[in-house]
Each structure stands twice: as C-alpha cells, then as structure tokens.
N, C-alpha and C. Protein backbone atom coordinates (compact mmCIF):
# COMPACT_ATOMS: atom_id res chain seq x y z
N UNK A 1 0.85 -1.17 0.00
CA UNK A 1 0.00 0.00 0.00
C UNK A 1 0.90 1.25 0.00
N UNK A 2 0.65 2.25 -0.71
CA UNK A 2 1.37 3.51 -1.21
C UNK A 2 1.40 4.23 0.28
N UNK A 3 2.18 5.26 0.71
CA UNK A 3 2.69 5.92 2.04
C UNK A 3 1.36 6.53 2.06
N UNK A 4 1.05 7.23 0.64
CA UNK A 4 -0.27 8.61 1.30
C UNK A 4 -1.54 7.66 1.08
N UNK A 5 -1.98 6.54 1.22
CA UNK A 5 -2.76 5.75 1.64
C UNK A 5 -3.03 5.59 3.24
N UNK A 6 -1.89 5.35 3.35
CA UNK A 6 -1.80 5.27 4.76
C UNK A 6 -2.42 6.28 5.78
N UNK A 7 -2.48 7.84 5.44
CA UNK A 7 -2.72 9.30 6.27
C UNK A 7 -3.89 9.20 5.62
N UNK A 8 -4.60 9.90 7.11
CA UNK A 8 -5.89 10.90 6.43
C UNK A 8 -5.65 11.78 5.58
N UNK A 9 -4.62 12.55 5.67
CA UNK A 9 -4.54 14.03 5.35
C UNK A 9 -3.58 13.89 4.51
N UNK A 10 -3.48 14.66 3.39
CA UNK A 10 -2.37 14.40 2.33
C UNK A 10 -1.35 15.11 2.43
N UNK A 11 -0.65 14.31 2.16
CA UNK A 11 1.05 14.95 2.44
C UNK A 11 1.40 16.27 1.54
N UNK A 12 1.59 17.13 2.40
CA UNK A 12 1.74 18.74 1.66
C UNK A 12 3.27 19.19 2.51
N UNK A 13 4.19 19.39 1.74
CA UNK A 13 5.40 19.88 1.06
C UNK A 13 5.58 20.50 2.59
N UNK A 14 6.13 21.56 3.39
CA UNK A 14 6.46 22.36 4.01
C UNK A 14 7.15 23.69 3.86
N UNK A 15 7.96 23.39 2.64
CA UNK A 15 8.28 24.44 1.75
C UNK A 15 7.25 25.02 0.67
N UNK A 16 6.13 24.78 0.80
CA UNK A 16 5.51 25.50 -0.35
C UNK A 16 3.69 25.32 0.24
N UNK A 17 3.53 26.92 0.53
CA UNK A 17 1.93 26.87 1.14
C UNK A 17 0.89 26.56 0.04
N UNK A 18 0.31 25.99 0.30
CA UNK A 18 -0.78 26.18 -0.48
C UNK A 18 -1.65 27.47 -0.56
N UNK A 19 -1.69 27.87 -1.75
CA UNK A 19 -2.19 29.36 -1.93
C UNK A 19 -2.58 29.17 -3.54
N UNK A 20 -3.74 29.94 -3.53
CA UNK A 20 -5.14 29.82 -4.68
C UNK A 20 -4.99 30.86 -5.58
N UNK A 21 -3.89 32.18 -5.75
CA UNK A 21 -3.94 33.45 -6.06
C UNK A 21 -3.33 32.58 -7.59
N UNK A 22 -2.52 34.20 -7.84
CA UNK A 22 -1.81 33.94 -8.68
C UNK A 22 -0.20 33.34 -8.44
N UNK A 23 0.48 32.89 -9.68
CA UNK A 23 1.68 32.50 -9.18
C UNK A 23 2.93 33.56 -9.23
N UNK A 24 2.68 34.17 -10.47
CA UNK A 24 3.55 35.55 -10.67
C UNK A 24 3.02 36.72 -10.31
N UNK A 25 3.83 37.52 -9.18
CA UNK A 25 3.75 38.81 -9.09
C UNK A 25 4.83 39.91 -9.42
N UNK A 26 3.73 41.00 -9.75
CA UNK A 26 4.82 41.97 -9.46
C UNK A 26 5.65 42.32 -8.61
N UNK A 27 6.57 43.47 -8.75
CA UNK A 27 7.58 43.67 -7.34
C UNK A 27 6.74 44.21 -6.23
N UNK A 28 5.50 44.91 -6.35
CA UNK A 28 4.94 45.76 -5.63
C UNK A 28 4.62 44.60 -4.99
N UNK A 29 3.84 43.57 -5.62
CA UNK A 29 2.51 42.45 -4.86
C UNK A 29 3.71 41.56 -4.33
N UNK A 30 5.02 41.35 -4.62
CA UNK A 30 5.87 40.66 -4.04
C UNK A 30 6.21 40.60 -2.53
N UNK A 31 6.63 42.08 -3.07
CA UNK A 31 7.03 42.84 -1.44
C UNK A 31 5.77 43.03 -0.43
N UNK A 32 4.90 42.87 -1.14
CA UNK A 32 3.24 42.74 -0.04
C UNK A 32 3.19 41.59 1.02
N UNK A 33 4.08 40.38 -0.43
CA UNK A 33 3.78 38.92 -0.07
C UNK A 33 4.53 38.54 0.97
N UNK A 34 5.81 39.38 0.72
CA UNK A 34 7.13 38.61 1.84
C UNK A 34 7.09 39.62 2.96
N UNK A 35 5.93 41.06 3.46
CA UNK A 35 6.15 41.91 4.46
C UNK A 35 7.33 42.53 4.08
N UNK A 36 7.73 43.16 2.93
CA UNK A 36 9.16 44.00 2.71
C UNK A 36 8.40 45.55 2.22
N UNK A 37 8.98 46.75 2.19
CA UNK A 37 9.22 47.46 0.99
C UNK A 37 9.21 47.21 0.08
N UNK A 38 8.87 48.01 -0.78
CA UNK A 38 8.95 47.94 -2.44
C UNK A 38 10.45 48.30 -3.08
N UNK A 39 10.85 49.77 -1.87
CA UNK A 39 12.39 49.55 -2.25
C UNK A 39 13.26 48.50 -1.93
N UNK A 40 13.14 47.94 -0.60
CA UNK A 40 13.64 46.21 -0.52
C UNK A 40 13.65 45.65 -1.42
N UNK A 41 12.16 45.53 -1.82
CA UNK A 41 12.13 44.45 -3.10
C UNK A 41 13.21 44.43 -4.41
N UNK A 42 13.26 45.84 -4.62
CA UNK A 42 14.02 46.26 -6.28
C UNK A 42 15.01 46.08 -5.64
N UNK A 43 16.03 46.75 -4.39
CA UNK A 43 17.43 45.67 -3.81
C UNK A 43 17.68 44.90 -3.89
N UNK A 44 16.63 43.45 -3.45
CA UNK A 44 17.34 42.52 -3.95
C UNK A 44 16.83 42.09 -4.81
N UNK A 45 16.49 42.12 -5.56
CA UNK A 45 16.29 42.35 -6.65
C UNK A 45 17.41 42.27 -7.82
N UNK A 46 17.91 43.76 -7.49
CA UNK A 46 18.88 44.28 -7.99
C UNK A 46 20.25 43.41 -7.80
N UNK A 47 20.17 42.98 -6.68
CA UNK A 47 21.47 42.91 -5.81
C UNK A 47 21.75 40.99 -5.79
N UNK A 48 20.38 40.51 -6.81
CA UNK A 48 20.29 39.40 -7.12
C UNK A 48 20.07 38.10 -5.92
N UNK A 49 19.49 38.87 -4.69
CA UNK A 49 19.40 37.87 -3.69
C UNK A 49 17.68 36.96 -3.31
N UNK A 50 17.30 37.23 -4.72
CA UNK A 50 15.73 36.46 -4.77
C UNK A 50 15.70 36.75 -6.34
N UNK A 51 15.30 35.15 -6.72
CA UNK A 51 15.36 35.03 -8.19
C UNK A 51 14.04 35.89 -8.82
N UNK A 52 14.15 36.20 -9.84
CA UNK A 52 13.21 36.80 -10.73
C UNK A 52 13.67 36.62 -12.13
N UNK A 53 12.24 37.04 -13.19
CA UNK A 53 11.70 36.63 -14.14
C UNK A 53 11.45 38.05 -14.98
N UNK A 54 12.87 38.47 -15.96
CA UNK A 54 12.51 39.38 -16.76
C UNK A 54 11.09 39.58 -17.44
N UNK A 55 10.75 40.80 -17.81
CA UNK A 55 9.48 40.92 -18.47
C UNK A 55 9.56 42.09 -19.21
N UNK A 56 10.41 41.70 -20.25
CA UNK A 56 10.40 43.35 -20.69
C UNK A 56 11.43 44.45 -19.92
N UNK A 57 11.17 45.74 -19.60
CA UNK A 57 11.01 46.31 -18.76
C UNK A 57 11.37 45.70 -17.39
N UNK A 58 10.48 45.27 -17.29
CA UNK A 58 9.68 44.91 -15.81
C UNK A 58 9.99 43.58 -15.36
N UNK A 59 10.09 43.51 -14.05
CA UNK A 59 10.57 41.99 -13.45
C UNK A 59 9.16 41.63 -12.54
N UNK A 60 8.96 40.45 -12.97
CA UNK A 60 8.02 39.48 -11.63
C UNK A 60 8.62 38.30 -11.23
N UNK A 61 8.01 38.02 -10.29
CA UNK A 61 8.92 37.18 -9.14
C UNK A 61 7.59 35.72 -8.94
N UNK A 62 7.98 34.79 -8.78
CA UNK A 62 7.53 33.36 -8.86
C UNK A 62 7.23 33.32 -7.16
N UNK A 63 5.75 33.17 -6.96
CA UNK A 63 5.58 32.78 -5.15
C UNK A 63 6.14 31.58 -4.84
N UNK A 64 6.49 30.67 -6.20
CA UNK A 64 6.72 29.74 -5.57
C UNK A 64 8.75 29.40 -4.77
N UNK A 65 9.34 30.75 -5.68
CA UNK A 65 10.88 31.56 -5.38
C UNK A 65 10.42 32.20 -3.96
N UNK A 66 9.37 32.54 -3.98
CA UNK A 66 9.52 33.70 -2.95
C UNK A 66 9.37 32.76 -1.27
N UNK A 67 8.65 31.91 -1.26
CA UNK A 67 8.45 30.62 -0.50
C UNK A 67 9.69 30.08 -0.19
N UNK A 68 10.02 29.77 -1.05
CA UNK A 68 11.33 29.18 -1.19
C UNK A 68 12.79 30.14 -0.31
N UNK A 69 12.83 31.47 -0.92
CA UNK A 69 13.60 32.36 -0.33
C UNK A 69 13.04 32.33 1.62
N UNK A 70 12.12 32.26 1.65
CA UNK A 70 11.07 32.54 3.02
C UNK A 70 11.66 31.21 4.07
N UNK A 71 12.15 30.40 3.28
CA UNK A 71 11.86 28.67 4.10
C UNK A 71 13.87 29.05 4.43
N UNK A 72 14.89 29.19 3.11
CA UNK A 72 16.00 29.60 3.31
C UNK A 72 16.65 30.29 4.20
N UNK A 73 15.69 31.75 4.35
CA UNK A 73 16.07 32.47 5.83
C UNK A 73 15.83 32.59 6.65
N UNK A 74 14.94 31.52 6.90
CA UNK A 74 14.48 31.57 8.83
C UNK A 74 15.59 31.20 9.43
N UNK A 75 15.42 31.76 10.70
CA UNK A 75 16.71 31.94 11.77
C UNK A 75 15.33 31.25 12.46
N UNK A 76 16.46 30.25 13.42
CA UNK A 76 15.70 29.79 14.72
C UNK A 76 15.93 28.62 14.69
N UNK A 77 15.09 27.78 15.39
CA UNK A 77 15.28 26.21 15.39
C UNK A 77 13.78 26.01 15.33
N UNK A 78 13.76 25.02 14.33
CA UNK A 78 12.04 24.46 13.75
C UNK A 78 11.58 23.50 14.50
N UNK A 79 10.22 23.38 14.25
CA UNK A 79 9.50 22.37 15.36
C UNK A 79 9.11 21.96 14.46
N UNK A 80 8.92 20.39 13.91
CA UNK A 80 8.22 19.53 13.32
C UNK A 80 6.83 19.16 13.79
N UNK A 81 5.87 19.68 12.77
CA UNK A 81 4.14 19.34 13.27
C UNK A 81 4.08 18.03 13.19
C-alpha cells in the first residue's frame, strides 16, 4: 500500500503553502507577499538575492521563489508538526 494511503490528510510539502492566487507577481505584490518594501524588493532584486523573471522592462517574481527564499532564511530552530 502507497505511504499517502496510509494518512488521512495528504502529504503537503512544508516548503511550499498552499495558496489559490496567482503565481507571478509583481515587485509591488511581491514585497506585499514577503512583508518587505517595495524599495527592498528592487534591492534585492537588484542585488540578485531572490530570483526573478525578466518581463520586458519589468521583473516578476515566482511565489513559488519567494516561499522558497522565506523557508531559506528563517533563523531559529524548527518544530516539526
């Protein structure tokens, strides 16, 4: 019998929330997403310390990078649910 047979509840990632929106945002809706500035955002940005997705002009950023960046810099020691 397969592992997620076994659980009620289906096995969901820890690095990556489940979220219904969109997947690409702008820098503005980025920096909404991660609690930063908008000038934060274009820093690193700029400064290349969170991946992004030319557009022209204009850069958008992948929630599923931004998650990812989020899970990378926690400071602390984790508790397993």
């Amino acid at each position: 019998m397969p592992i997620q047979h076994r659980f009620k509840k289906p096995i969901v990632s820890s690095t990556v929330i489940p979220f219904l929106g969109p997947r690409m945002f702008s820098i503005e809706k980025a920096a909404k997403y991660i609690c930063v500035s908008v000038d934060v955002m274009r820093d690193m940005v700029r400064e290349r310390k969170i991946p992004y997705v030319p557009n022209g002009r204009r850069y958008t950023l992948d929630r599923l990078d931004l998650d990812r960046w989020i899970e990378k810099t926690k400071e602390g020691i984790s508790v397993a649910a």
